[in-house]
N, C-alpha and C. Protein backbone atom coordinates (compact mmCIF):
# COMPACT_ATOMS: atom_id res chain seq x y z
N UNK A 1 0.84 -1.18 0.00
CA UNK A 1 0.00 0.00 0.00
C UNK A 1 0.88 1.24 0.00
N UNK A 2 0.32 2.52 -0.91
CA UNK A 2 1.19 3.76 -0.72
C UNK A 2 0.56 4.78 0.27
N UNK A 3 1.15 4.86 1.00
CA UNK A 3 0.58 6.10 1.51
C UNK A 3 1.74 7.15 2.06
N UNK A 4 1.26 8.11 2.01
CA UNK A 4 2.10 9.30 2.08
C UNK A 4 2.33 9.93 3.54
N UNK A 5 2.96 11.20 3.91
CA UNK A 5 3.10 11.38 4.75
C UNK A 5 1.69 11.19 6.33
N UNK A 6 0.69 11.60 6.08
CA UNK A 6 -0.46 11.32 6.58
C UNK A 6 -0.94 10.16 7.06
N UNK A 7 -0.08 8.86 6.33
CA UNK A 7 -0.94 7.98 6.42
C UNK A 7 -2.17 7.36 5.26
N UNK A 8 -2.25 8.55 4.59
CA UNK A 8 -3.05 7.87 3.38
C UNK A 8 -2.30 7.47 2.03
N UNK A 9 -3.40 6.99 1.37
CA UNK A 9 -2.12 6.54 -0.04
C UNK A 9 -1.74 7.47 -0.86
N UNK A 10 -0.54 6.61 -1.51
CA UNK A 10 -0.44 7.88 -2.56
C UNK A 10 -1.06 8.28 -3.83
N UNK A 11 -2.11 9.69 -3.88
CA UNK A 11 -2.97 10.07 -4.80
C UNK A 11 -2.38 9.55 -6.32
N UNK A 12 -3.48 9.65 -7.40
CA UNK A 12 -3.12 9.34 -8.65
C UNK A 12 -2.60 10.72 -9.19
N UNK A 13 -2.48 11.64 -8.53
CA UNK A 13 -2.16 12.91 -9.07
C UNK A 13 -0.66 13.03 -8.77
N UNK A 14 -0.50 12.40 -7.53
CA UNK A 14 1.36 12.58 -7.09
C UNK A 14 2.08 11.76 -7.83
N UNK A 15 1.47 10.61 -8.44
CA UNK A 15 2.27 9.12 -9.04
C UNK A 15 2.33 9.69 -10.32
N UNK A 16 1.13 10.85 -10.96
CA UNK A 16 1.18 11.20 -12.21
C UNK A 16 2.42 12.20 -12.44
N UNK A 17 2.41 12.84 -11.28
CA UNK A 17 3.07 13.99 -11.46
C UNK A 17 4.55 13.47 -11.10
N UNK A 18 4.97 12.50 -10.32
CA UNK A 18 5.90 12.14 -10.46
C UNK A 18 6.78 11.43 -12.08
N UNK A 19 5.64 10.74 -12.42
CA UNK A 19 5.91 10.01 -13.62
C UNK A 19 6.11 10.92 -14.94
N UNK A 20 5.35 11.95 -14.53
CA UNK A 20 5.84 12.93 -15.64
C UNK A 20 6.49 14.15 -15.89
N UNK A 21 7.63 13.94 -15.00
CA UNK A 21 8.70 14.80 -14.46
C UNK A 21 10.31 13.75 -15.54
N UNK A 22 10.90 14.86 -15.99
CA UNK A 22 12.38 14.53 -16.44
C UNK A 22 13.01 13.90 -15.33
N UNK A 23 14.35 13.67 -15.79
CA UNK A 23 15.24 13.22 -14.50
C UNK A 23 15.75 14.63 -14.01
N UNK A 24 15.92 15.85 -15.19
CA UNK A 24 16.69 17.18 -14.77
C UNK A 24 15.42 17.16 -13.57
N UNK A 25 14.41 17.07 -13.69
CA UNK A 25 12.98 17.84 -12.77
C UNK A 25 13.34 17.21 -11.46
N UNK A 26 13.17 15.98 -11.89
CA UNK A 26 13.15 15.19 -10.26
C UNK A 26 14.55 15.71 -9.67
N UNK A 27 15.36 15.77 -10.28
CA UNK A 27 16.64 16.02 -9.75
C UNK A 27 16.96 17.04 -8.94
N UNK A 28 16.03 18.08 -9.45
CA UNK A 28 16.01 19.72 -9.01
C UNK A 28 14.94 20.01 -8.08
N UNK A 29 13.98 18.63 -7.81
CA UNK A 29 13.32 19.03 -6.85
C UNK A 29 13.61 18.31 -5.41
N UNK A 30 14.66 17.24 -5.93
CA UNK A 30 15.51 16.46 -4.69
C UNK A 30 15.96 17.30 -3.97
N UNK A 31 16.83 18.16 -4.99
CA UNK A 31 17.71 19.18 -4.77
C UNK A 31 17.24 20.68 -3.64
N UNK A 32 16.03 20.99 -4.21
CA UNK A 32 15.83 22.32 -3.91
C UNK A 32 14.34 22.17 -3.12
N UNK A 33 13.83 21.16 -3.00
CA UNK A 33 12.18 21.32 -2.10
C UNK A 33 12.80 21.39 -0.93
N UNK A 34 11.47 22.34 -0.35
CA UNK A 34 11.45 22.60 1.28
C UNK A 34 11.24 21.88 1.99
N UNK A 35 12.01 21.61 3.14
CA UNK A 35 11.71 20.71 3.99
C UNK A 35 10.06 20.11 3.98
N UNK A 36 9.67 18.85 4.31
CA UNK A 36 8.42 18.57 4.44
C UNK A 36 7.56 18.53 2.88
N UNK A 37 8.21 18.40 1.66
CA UNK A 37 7.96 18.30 0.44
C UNK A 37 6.78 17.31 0.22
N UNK A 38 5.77 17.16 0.06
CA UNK A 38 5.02 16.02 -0.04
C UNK A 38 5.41 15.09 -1.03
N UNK A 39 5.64 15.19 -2.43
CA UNK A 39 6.22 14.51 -3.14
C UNK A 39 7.61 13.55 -2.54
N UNK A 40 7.92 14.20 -1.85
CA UNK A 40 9.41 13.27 -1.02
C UNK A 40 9.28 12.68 0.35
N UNK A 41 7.93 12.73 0.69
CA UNK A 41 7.84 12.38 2.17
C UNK A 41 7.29 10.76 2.27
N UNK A 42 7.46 9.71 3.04
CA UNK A 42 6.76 8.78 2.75
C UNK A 42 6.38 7.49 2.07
N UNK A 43 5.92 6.63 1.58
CA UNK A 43 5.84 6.32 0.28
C UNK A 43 5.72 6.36 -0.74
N UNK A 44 5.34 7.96 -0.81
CA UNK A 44 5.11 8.52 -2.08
C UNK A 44 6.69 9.30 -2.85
N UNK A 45 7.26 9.48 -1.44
CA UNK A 45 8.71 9.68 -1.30
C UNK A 45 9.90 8.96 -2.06
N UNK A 46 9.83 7.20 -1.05
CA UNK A 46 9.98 6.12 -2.06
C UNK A 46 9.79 6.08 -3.20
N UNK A 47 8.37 6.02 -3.79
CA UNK A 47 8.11 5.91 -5.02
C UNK A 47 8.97 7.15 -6.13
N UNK A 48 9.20 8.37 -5.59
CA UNK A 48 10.08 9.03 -6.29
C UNK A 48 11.29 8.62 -6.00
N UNK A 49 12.01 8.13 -5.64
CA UNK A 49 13.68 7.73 -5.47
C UNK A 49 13.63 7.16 -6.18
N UNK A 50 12.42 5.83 -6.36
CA UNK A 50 12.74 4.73 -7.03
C UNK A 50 12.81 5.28 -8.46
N UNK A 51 11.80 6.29 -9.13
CA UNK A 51 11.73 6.59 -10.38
C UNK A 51 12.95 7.12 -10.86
N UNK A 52 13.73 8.25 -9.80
CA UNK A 52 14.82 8.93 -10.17
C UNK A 52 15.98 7.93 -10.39
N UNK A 53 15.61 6.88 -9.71
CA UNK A 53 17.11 6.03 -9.95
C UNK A 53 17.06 4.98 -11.58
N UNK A 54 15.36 4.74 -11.40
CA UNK A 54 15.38 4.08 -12.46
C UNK A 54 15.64 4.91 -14.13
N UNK A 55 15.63 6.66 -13.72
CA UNK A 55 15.94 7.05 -14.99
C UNK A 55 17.10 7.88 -15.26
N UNK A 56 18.30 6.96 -13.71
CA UNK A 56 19.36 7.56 -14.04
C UNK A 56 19.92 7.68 -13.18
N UNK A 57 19.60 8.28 -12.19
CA UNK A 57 19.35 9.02 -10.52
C UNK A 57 20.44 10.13 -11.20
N UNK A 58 20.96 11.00 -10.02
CA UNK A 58 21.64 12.16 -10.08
C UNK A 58 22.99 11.89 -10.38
N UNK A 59 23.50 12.43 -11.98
CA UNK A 59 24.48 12.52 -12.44
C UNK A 59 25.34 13.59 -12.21
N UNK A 60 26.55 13.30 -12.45
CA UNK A 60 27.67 14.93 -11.99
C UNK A 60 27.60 16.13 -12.80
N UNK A 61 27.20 15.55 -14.57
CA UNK A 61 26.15 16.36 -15.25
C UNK A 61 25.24 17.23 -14.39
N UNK A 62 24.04 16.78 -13.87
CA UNK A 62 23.46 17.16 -13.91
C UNK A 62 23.39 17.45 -12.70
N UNK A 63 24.33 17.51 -11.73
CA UNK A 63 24.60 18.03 -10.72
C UNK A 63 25.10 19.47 -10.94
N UNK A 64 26.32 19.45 -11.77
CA UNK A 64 26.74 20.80 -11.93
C UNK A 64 26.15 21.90 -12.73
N UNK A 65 24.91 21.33 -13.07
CA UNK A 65 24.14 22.17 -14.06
C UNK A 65 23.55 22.76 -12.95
N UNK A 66 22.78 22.31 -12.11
CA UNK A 66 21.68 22.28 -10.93
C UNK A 66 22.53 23.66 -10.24
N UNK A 67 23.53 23.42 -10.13
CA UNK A 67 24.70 23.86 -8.78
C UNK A 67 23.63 23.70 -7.71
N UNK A 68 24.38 24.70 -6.53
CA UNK A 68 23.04 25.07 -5.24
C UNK A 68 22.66 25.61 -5.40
């Protein structure tokens, strides 16, 4: 079961919006979300690591593009 920080699952809107994010996107929002990010919290959290790794995870590319 997914559920997110709350306790509930994870919406079809977070799995969408995860799924239809680049690797630059996910990368930059690893990077730069505010503490308590819903997309990163949780299992819904999980479920984004897992996507970022499966489409690459964070390269030195695309690290130094990002900078801080």
């Amino acid at each position: 079961m997914n559920k997110n920080q709350e306790g509930e699952e994870m919406t079809p809107e977070q799995k969408t919006r995860i799924d239809s994010m680049t690797q630059e996107e996910l990368c930059r929002k690893w990077r730069f979300a505010p503490v308590g990010e819903p997309l990163l919290q949780g299992d819904t959290g999980d479920y984004f690591s897992k996507r970022l790794k499966e489409m690459g995870g964070f390269t030195p590319k695309i690290s130094k593009e990002l900078g801080w």
